[in-house]
Protein backbone atom coordinates (compact mmCIF):
# COMPACT_ATOMS: atom_id res chain seq x y z
CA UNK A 1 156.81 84.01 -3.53
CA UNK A 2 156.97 84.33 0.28
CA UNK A 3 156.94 87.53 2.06
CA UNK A 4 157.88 88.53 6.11
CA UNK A 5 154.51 87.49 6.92
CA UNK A 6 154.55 84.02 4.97
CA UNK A 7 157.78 83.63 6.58
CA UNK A 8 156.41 84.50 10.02
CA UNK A 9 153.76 81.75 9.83
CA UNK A 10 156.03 79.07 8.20
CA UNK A 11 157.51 79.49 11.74
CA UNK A 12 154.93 79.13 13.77
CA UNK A 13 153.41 76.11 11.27
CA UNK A 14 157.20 74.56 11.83
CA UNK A 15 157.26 75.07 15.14
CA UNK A 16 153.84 72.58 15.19
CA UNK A 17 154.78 69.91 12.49
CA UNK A 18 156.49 66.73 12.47
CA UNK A 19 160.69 67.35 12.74
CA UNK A 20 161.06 65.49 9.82
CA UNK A 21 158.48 67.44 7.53
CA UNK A 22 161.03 68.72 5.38
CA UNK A 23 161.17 72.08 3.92
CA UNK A 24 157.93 73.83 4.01
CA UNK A 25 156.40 75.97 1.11
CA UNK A 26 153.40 78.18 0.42
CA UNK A 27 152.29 74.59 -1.64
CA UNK A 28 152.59 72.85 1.22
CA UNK A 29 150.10 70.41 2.40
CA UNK A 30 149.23 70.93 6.22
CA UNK A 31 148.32 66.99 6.53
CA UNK A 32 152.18 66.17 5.26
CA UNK A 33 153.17 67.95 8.33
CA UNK A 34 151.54 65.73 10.81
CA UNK A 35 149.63 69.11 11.43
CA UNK A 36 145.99 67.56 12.76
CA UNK A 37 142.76 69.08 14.25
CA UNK A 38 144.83 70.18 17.68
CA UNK A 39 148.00 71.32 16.03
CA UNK A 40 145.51 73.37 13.77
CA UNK A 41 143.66 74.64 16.45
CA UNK A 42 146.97 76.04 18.43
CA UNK A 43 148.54 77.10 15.47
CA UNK A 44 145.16 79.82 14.88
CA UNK A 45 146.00 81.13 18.22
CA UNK A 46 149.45 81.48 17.69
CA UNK A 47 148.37 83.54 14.85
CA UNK A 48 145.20 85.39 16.01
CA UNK A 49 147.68 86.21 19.00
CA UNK A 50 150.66 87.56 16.61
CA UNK A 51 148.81 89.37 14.64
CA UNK A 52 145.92 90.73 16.99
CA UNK A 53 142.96 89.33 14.40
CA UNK A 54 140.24 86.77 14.97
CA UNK A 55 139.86 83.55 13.40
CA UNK A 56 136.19 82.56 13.27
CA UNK A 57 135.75 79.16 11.98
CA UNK A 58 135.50 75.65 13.64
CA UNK A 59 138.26 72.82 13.14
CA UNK A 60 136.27 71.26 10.15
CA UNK A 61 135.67 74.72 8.42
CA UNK A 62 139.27 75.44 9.24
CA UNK A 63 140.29 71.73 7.39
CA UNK A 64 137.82 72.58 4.54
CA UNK A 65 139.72 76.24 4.29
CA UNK A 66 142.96 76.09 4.82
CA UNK A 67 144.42 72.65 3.19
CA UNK A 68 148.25 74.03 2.39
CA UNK A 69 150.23 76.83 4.04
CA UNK A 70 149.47 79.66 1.24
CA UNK A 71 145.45 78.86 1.95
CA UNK A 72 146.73 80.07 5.99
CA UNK A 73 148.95 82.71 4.68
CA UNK A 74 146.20 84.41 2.30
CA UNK A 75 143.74 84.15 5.13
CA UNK A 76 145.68 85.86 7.81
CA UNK A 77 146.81 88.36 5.36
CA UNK A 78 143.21 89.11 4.91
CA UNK A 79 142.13 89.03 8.40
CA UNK A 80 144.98 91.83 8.60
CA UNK A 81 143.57 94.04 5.76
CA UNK A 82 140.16 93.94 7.01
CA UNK A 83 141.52 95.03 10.74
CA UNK A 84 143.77 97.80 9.41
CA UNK A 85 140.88 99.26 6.95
């Protein structure tokens, strides 16, 4: 079930995929969006800027991590939780 902040970053992933992804879920794979190792990497800073957290991993722990939209959702959520604690 998607949330503000789910549907915050299904914006900012949209706003980096293919046009003709399609509708985009929490299941979502990031690879069916045409979303590769650059759009990745801009999308994180989107984020990290949004949401004033850090995102410390490379582009392969970052592929190995976060393989559908929920996996980004879950970890930003996270990132938020440990910066509000």
């Amino acid at each position: 079930m998607a949330d503000q902040l789910a549907d915050d970053i299904i914006a900012k992933i949209k706003a980096h995929a293919e046009p003709d992804g399609g509708e985009i879920g929490l299941d979502t794979e990031l690879t069916a969006l045409g979303i590769h190792s650059l759009e990745l990497t801009e999308i994180i800073f989107d984020l990290e800027e949004a949401y004033d957290i850090e995102i410390e991993m490379n582009t392969v722990e970052a592929w190995s991590n976060l393989s559908n939209v929920g996996d980004m959702v879950e970890a930003v959520r996270d990132l938020i939780a440990k910066k509000n604690a």
